[in-house]
Protein backbone atom coordinates (compact mmCIF):
# COMPACT_ATOMS: atom_id res chain seq x y z
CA UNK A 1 0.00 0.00 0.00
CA UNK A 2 1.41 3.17 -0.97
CA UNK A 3 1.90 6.34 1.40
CA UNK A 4 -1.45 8.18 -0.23
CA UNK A 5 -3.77 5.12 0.23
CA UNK A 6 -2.42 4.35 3.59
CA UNK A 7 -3.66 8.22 4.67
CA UNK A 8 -6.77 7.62 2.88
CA UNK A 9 -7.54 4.37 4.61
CA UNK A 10 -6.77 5.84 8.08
CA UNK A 11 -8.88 9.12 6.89
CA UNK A 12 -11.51 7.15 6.13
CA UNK A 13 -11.78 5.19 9.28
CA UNK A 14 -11.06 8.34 11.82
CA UNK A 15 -14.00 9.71 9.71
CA UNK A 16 -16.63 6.72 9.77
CA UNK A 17 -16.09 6.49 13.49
CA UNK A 18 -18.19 9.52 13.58
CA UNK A 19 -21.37 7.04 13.17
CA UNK A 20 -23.22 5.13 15.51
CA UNK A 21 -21.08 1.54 16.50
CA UNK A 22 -24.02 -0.12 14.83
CA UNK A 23 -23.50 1.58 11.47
CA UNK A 24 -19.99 1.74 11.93
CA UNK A 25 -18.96 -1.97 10.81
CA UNK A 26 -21.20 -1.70 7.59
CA UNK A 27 -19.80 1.67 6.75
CA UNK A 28 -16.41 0.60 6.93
CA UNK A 29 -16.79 -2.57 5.73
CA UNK A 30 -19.15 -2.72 2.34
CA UNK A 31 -17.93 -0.79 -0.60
CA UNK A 32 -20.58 -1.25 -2.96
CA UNK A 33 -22.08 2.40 -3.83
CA UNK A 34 -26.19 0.86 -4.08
CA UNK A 35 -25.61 -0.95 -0.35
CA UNK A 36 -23.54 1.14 1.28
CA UNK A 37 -24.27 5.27 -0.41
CA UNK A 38 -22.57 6.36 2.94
CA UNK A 39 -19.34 4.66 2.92
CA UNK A 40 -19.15 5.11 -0.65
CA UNK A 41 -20.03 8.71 -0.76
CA UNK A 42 -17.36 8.85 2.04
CA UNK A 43 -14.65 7.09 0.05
CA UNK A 44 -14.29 8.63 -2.43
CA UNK A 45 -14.83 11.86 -1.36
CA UNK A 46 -11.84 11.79 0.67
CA UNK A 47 -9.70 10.39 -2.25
CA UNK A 48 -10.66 13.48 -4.10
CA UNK A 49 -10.27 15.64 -1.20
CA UNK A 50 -6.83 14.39 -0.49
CA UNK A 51 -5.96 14.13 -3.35
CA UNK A 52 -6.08 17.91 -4.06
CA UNK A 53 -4.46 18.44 -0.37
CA UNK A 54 -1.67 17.06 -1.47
CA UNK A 55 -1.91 18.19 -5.12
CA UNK A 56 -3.03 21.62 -6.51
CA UNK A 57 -6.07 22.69 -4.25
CA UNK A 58 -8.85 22.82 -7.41
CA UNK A 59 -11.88 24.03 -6.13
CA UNK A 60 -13.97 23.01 -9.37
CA UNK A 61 -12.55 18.96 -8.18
CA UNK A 62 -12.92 19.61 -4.27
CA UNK A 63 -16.64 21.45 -4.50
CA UNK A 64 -18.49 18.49 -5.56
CA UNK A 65 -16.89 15.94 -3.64
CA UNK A 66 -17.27 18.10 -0.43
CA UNK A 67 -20.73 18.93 -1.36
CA UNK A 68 -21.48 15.11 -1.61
CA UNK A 69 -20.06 14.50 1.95
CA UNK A 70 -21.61 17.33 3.73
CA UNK A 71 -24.93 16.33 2.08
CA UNK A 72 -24.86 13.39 4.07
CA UNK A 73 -23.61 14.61 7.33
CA UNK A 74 -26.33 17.64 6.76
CA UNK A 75 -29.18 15.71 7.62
CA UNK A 76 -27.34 13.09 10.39
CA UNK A 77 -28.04 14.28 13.60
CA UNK A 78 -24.48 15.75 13.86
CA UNK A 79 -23.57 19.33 15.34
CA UNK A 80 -21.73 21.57 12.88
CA UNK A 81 -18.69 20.60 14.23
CA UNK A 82 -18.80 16.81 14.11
CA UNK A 83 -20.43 17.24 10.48
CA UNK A 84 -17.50 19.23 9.32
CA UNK A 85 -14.63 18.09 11.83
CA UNK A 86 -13.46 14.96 9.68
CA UNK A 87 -11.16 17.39 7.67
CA UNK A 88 -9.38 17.95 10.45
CA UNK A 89 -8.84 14.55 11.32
CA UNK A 90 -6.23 14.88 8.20
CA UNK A 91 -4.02 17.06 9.97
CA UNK A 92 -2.66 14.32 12.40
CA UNK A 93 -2.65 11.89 9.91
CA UNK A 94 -0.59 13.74 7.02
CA UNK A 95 2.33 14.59 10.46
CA UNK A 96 2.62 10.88 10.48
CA UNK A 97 2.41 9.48 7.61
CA UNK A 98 4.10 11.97 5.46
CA UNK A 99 6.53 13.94 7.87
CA UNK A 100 8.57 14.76 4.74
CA UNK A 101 5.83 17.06 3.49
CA UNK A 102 5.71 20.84 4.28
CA UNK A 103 3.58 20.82 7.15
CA UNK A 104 2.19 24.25 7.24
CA UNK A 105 1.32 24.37 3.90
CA UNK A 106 -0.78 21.11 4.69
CA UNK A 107 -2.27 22.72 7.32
CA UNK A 108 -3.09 25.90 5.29
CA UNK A 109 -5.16 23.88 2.77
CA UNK A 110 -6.83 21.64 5.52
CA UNK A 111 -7.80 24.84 7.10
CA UNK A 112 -8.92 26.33 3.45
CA UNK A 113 -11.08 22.86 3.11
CA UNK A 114 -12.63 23.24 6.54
CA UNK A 115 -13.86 26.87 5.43
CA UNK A 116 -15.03 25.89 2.34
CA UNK A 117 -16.61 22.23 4.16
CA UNK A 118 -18.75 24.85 6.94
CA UNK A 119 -19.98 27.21 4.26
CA UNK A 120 -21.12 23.68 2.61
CA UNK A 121 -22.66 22.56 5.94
CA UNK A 122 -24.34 26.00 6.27
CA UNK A 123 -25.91 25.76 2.72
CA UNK A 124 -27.45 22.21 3.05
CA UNK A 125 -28.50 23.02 6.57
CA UNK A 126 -30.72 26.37 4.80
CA UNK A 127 -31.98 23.69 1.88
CA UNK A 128 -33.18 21.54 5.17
CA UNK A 129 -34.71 24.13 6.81
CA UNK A 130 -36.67 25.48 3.94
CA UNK A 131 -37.70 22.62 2.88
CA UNK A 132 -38.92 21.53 6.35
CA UNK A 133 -40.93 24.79 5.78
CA UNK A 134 -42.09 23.71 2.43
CA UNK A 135 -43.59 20.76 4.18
CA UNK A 136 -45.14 22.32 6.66
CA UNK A 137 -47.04 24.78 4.81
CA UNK A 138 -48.19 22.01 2.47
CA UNK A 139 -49.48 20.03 5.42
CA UNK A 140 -51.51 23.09 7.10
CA UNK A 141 -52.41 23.85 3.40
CA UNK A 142 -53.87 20.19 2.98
CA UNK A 143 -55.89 20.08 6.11
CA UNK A 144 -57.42 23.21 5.36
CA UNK A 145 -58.37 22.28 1.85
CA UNK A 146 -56.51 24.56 0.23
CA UNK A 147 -54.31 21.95 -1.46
């Protein structure tokens, strides 16, 4: 296993220890993107994410892939912080795996993906809440026969 899948592998379990323990083996565990959308969402999001960590930091590769996670974590009952934490689970993991890379520059772009992972968080939690709304209104609407 090379250096960039060994980060990824530890990346990805530090991050799917976030779920419940009764999730957590079939997260971790089933790779097939129809059985498992969360660990597979989760995989290779963080492929692309490091990826681009450790590569040129292109927003138009790193946007959807974040997007895709933070979808997920959105609408788990997860505070901000645990929904957009997992990125800086990398931090620790990049200082030992790959001590011979520039360190602060890491850090720079984990910090940069955090940002960029909240304002995601902060968008999908606004889509949630308006369509909770949405709902609503169509539900008082319905009862009152105004359909």
């Amino acid at each position: 296993m090379n250096t960039s899948q060994a980060i990824l592998e530890r990346w990805f379990a530090r991050t799917a220890e976030s779920y419940s323990p009764q999730s957590l083996p079939f997260i971790k565990e089933n790779a097939d993107r129809f059985r498992n959308p969360v660990g597979h969402t989760l995989r290779e999001g963080l492929g692309t994410l490091l990826e681009q960590v450790l590569g040129g930091m292109d927003t138009t590769s790193i946007a959807p892939a974040l997007d895709a996670i933070i979808r997920i974590r959105a609408v788990q009952d997860l505070a901000a912080s645990e929904a957009v934490g997992f990125v800086f689970g990398l931090k620790p993991i990049l200082r030992d795996l790959a001590p011979e890379q520039d360190q602060a520059m890491l850090d720079g772009r984990i910090d940069q993906l955090a940002l960029m992972a909240f304002d995601t968080y902060m968008r999908c939690r606004e889509q949630v809440a308006d369509i909770r709304v949405s709902e609503s209104l169509r539900s008082v609407r319905a009862r009152q026969g105004t359909g």
